[in-house]
Structures are given as C-alpha cells and as structure tokens.
C-alpha atoms as a PDB file:
ATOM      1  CA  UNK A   1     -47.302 154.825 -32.369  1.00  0.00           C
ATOM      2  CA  UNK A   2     -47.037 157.859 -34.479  1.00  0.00           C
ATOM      3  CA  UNK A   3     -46.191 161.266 -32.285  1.00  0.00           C
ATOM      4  CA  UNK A   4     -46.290 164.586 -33.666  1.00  0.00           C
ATOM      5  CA  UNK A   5     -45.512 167.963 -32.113  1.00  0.00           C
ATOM      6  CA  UNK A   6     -46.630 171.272 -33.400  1.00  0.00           C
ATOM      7  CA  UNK A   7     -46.885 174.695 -32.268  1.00  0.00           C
ATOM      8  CA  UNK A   8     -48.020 177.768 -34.027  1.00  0.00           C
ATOM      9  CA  UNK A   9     -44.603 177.790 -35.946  1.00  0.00           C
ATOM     10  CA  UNK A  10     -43.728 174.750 -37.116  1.00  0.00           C
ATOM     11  CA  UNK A  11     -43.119 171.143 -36.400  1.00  0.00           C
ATOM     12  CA  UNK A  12     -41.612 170.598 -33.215  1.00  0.00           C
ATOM     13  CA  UNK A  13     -41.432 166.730 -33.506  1.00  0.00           C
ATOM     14  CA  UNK A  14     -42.656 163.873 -35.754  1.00  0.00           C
ATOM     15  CA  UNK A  15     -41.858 160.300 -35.713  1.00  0.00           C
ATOM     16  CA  UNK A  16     -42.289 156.822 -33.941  1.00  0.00           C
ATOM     17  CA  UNK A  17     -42.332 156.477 -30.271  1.00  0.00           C
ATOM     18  CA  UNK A  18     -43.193 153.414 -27.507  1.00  0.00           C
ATOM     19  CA  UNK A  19     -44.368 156.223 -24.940  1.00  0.00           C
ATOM     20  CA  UNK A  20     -45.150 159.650 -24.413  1.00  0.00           C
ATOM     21  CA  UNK A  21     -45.277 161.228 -20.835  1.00  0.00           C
ATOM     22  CA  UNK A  22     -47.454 164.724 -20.795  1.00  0.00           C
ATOM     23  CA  UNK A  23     -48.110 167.200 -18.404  1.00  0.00           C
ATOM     24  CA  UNK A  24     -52.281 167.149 -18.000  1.00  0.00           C
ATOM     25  CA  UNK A  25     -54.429 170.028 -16.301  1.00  0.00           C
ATOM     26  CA  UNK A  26     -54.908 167.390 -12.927  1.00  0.00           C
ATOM     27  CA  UNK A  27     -51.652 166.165 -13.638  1.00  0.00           C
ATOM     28  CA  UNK A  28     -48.484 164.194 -15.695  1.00  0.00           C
ATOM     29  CA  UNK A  29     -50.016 161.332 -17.719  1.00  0.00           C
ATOM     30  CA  UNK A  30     -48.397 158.312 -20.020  1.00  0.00           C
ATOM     31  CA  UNK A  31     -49.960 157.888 -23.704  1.00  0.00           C
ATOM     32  CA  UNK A  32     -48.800 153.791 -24.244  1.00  0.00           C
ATOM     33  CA  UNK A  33     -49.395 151.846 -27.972  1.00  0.00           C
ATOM     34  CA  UNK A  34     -53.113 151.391 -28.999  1.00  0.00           C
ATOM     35  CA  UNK A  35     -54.217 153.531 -25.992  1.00  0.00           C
ATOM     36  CA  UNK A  36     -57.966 154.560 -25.680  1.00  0.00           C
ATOM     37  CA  UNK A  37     -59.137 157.618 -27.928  1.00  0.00           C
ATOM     38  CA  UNK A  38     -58.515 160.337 -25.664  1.00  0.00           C
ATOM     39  CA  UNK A  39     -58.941 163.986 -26.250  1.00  0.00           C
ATOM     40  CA  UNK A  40     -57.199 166.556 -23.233  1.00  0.00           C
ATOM     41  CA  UNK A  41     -55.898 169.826 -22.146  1.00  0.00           C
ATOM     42  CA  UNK A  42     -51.898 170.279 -21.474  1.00  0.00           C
ATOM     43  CA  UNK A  43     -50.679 172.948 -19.213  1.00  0.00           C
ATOM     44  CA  UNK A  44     -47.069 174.041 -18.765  1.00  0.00           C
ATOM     45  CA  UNK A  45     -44.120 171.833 -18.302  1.00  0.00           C
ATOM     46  CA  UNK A  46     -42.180 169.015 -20.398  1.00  0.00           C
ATOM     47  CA  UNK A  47     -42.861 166.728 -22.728  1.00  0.00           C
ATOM     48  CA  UNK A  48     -41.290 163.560 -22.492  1.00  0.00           C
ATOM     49  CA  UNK A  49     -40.970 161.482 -25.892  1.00  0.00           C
ATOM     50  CA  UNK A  50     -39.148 157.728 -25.448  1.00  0.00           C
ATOM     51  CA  UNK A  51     -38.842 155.977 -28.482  1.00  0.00           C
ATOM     52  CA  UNK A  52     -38.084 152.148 -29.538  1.00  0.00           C
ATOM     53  CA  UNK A  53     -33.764 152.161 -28.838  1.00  0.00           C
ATOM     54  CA  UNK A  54     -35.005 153.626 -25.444  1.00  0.00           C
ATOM     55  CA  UNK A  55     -33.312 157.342 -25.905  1.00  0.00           C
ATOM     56  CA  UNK A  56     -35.111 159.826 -24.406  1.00  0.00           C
ATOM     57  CA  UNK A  57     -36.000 163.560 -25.471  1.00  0.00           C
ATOM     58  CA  UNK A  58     -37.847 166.274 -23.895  1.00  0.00           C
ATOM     59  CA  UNK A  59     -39.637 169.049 -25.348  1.00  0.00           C
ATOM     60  CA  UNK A  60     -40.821 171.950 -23.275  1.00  0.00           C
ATOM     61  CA  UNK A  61     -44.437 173.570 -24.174  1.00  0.00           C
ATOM     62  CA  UNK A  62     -46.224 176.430 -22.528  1.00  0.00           C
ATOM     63  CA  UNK A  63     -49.513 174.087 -22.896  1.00  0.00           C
ATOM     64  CA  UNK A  64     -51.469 173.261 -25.701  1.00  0.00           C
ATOM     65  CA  UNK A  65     -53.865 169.961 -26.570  1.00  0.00           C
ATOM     66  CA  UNK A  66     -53.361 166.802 -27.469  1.00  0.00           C
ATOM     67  CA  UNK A  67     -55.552 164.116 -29.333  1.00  0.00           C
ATOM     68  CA  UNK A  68     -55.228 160.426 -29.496  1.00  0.00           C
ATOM     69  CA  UNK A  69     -56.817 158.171 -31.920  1.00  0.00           C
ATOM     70  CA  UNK A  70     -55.671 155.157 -33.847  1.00  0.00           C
ATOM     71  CA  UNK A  71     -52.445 154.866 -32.307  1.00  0.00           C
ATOM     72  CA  UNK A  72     -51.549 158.706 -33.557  1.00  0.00           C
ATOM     73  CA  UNK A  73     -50.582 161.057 -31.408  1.00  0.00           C
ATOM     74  CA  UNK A  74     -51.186 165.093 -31.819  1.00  0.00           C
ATOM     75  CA  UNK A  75     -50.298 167.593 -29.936  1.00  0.00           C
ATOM     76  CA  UNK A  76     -50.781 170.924 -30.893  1.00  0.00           C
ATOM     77  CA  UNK A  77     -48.604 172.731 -28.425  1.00  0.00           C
ATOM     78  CA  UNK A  78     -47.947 176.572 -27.345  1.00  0.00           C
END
C-alpha cells in the first residue's frame, strides 16, 4: 500500500509499505493491505512505518489525521 506523511512543512514520508502502526485517540492501531476505508484522529506519539524487506522506521508526530482508502494511506500529521 501507498503511505504518505505530511505535516504543515513538507513531506515527511512517501512510499510503499506492508504495515503501518499509529497512535489513535482510544489507542495504537495497525493499517494492513486493502484495509477498510477508514477515516480517524491521531494524537501524540510514533509512527511506525514497516515496509516489504521488513526494515523498520519511526516517525514522531504531535497528532494529526489520517485517511485510508484504496489501499492509500494519508496522514496529514502535526
């Protein structure tokens, strides 16, 4: 799936990823391929992006939304 990053700035991240761990409002939740449409609110913490070879990054945000349709990924991020 498709994930991209931004914040007021610029573009924190863009590219392909296998999973996406976020830190929701009630709590951390895992965006998977050709999840649900899903719309939510993100508050503090990290961002945790794991991509096809397995590697890892992490991205921290101050909160921010996300939106998830058609196996893209936004997250407009603080």
């Amino acid at each position: 799936m498709n994930i991209e990053i931004i914040d007021p700035d610029k573009t924190i991240f863009q590219g392909e990823a296998d999973l996406v761990q976020l830190p929701g409002k009630d709590g951390s939740f895992e965006i998977l391929n050709n999840h649900a449409p899903l719309i939510s609110v993100l508050k503090a913490g990290k961002i945790k992006i794991v991509d096809h070879d397995k590697n890892t990054q992490f991205f921290e945000v101050k909160g921010g939304v996300i939106e998830v349709q058609k196996n893209k990924v936004l997250i407009l991020a603080e």
